[in-house]
Every structure is written in C-alpha cells, then in structure tokens.
N, C-alpha and C. Protein backbone atom coordinates (compact mmCIF):
# COMPACT_ATOMS: atom_id res chain seq x y z
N UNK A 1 0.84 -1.18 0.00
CA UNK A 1 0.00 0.00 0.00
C UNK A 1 0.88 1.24 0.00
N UNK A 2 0.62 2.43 -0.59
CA UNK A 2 1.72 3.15 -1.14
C UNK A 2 0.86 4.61 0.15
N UNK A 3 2.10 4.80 0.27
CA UNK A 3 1.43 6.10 1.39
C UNK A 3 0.97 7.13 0.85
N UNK A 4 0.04 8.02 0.93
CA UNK A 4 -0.33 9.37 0.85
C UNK A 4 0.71 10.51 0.00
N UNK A 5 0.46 11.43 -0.94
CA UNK A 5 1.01 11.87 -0.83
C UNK A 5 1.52 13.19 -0.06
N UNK A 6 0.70 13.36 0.69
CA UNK A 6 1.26 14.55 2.12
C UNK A 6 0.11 14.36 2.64
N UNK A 7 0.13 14.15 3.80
CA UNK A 7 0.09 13.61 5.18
C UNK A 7 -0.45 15.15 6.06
N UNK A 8 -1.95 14.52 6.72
CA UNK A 8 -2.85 15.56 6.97
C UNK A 8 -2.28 15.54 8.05
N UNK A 9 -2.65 16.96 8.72
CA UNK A 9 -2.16 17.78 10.07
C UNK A 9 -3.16 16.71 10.76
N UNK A 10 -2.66 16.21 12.53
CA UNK A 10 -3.60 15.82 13.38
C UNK A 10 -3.78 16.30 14.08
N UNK A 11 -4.85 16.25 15.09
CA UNK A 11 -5.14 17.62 15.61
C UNK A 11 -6.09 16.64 16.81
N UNK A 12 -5.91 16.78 18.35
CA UNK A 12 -6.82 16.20 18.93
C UNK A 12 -8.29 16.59 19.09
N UNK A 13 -9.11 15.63 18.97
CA UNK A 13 -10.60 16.03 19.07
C UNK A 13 -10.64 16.96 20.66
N UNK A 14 -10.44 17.22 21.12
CA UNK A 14 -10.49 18.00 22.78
C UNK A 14 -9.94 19.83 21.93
N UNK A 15 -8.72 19.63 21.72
CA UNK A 15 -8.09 20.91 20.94
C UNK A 15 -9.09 20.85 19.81
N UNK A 16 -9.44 20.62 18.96
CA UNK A 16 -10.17 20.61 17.80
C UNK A 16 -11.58 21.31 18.12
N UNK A 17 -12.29 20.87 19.31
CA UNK A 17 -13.59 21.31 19.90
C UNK A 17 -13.64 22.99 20.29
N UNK A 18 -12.01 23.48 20.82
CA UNK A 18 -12.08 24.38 21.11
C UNK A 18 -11.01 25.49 20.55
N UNK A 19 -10.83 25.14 19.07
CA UNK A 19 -10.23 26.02 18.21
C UNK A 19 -10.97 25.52 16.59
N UNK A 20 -12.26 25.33 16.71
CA UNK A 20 -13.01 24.50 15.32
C UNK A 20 -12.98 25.88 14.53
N UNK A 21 -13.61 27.05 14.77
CA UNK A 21 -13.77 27.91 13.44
C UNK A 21 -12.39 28.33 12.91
N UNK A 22 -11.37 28.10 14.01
CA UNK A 22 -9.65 28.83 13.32
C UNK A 22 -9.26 27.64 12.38
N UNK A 23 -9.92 26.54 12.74
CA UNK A 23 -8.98 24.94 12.30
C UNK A 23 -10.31 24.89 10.66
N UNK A 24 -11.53 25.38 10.99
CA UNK A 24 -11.55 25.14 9.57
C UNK A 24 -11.15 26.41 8.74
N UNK A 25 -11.17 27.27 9.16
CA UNK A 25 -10.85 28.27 8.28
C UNK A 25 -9.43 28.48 7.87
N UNK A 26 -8.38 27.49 8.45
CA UNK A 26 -7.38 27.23 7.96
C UNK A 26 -7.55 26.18 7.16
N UNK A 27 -8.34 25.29 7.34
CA UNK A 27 -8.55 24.33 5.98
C UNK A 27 -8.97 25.05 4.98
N UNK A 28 -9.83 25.60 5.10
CA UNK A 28 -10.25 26.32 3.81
C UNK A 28 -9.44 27.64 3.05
N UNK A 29 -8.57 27.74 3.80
CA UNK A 29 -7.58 28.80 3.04
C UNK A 29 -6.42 27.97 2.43
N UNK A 30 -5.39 27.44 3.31
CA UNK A 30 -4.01 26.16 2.92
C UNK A 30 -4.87 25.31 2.06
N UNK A 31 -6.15 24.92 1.90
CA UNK A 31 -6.84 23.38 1.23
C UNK A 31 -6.14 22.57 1.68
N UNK A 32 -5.37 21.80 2.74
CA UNK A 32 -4.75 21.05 2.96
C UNK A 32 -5.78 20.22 4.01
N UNK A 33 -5.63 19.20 4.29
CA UNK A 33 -7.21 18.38 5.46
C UNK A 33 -6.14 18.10 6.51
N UNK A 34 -7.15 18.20 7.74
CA UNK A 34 -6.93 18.35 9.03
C UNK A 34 -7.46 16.80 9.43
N UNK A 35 -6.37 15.75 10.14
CA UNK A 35 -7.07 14.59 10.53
C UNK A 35 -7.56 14.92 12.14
N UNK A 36 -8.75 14.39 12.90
CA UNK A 36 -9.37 14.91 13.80
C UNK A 36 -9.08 13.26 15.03
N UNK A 37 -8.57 13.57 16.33
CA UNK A 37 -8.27 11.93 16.75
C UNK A 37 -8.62 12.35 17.93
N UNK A 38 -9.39 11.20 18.65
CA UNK A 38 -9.33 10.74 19.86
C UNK A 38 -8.13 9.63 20.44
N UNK A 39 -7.51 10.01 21.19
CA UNK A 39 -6.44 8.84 21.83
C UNK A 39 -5.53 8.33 21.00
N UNK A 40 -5.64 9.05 19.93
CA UNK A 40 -4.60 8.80 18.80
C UNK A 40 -5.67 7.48 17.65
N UNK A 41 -6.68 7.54 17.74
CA UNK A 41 -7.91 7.27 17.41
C UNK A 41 -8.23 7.83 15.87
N UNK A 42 -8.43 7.73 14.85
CA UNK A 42 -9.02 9.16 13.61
C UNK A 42 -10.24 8.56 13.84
N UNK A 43 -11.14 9.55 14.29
CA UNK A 43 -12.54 10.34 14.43
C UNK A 43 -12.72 10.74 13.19
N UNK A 44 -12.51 11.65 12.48
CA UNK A 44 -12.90 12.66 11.23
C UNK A 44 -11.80 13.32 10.92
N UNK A 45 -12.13 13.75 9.33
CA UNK A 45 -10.96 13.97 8.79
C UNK A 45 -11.98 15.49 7.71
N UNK A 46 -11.42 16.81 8.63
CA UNK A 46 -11.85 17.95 8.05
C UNK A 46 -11.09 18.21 6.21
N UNK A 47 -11.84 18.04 5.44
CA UNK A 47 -11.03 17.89 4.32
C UNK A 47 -11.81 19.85 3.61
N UNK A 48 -10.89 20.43 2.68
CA UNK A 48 -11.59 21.65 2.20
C UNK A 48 -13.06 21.28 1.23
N UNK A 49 -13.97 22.41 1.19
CA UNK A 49 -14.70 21.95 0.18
C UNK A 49 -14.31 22.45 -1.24
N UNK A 50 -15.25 21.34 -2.39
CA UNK A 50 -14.70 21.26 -3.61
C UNK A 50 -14.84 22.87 -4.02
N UNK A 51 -14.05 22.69 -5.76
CA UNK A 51 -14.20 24.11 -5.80
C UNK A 51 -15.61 24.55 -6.60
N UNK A 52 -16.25 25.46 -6.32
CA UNK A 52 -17.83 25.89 -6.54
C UNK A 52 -17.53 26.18 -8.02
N UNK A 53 -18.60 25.83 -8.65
CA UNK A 53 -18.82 26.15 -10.02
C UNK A 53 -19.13 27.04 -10.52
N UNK A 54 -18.51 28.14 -11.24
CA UNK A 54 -18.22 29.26 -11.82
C UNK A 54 -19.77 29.18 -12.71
N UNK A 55 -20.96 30.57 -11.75
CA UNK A 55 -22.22 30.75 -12.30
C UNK A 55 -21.82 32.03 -13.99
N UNK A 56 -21.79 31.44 -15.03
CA UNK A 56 -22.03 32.41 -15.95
C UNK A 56 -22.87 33.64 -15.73
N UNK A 57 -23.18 34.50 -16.60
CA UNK A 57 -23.90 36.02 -16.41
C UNK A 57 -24.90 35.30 -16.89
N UNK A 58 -25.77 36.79 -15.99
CA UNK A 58 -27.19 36.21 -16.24
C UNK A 58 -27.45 36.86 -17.40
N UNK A 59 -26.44 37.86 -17.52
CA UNK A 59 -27.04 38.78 -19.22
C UNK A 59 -26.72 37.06 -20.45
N UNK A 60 -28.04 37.30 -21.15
CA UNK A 60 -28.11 36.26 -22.17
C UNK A 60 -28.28 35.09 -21.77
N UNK A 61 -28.59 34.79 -20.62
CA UNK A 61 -28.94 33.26 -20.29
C UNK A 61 -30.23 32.87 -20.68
N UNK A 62 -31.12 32.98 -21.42
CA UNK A 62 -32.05 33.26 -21.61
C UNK A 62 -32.33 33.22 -23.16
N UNK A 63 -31.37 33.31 -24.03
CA UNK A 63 -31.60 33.31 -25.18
C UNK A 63 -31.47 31.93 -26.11
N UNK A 64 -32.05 31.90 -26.73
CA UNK A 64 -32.98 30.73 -27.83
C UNK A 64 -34.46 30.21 -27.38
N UNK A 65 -34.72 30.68 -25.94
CA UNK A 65 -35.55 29.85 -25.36
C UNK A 65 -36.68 30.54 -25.52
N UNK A 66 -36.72 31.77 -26.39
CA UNK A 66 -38.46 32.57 -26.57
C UNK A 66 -38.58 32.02 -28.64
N UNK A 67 -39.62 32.05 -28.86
CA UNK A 67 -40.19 31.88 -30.37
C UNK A 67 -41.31 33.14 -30.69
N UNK A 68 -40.49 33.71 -31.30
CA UNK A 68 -41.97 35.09 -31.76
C UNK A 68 -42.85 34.80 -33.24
N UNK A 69 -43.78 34.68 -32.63
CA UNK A 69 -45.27 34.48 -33.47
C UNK A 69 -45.53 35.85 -33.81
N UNK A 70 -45.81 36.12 -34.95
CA UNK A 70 -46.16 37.14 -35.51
C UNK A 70 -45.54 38.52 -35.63
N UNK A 71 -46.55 39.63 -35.55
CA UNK A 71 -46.11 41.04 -35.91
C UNK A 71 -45.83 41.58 -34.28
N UNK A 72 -44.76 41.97 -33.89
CA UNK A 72 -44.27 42.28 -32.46
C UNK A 72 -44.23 43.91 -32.20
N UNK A 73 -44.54 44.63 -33.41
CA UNK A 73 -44.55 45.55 -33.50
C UNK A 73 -45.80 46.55 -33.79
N UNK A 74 -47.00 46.17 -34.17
CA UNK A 74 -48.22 46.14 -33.84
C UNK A 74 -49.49 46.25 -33.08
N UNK A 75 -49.95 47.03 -33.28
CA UNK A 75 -51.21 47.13 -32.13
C UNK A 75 -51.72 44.81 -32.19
N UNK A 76 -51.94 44.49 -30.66
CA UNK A 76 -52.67 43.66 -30.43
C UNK A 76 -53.93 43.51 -31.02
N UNK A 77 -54.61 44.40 -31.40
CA UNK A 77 -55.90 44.67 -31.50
C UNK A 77 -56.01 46.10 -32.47
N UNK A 78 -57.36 46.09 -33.20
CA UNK A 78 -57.78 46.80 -33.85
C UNK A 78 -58.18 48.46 -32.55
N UNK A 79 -57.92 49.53 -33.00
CA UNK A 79 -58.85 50.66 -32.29
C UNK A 79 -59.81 50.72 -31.80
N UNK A 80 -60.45 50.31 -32.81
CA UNK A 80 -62.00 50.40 -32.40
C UNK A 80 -62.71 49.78 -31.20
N UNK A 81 -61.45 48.18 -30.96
CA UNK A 81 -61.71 47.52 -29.70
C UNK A 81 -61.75 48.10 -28.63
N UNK A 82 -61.00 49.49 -28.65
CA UNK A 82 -59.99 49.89 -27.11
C UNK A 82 -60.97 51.26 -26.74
N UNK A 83 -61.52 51.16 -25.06
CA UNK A 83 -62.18 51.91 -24.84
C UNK A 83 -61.50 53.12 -24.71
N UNK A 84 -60.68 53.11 -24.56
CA UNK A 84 -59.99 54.82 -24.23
C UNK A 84 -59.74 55.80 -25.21
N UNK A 85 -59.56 54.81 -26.52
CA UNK A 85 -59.86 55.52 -27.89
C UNK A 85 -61.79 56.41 -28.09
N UNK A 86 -62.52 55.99 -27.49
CA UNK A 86 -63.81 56.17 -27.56
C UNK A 86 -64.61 57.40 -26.87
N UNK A 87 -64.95 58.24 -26.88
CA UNK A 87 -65.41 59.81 -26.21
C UNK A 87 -67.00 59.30 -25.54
C-alpha cells in the first residue's frame, strides 16, 4: 500500500472542539485536510470543500428559449376595440 502523498495535520478532538472555526478556516484557506483523533484514534478527517462552479452572467442566459409568433410591432388589437380611444 503506497502512502499518501502529504500527510494531513492531526489535531486532537479536545483541541479541535475548542479552536473549530480557526482549524476550519485554515482548511479552507491552505486546502490542505486536518485529521481529527481521539487517543490517537481518527474520528474525522476535516477535508476543504470542492471548488464551486463558476455561475455564468445572467445577461443572455435566456436566449434561444423565446419563439416570436407574428407582428411584435403592432397594435394587439384593432382601435375600435380599445375603450380609451372612444369619447
């Protein structure tokens, strides 16, 4: 069995309980994983999370997905329909 190639920080679960937001927020900056032990025990193994998927712009996300029927430029309707035209 071929070892690791670099070998996570250990860190006791007791110390770990009471330095958790510094210990992950050093995982998440180094990306390097933190092994977590009781009695020399591995409990959990704080690893970084993956990297988030790059959201494109919302300008144009949206395009191919409309179909225009007809004259778009056009009264809907004839005048004569529309009461506000009417005295």
């Amino acid at each position: 069995m071929k070892a690791p190639v670099h070998e996570a920080e250990q860190i006791a679960a007791s110390k770990f309980k009471a330095k958790c937001l510094s210990v992950l927020e050093r995982v998440r900056k180094t990306r390097k994983p933190v092994l977590v032990t009781r009695f020399g025990v591995p409990l959990a193994e704080v690893v970084p999370p993956s990297e988030p998927k790059r959201r494109s712009s919302w300008l144009g996300s949206m395009a191919g997905t409309a179909e225009i029927i007809g004259d778009i430029v056009g009264p809907i309707s004839s005048e004569d329909e529309w009461d506000a035209g009417r005295k």
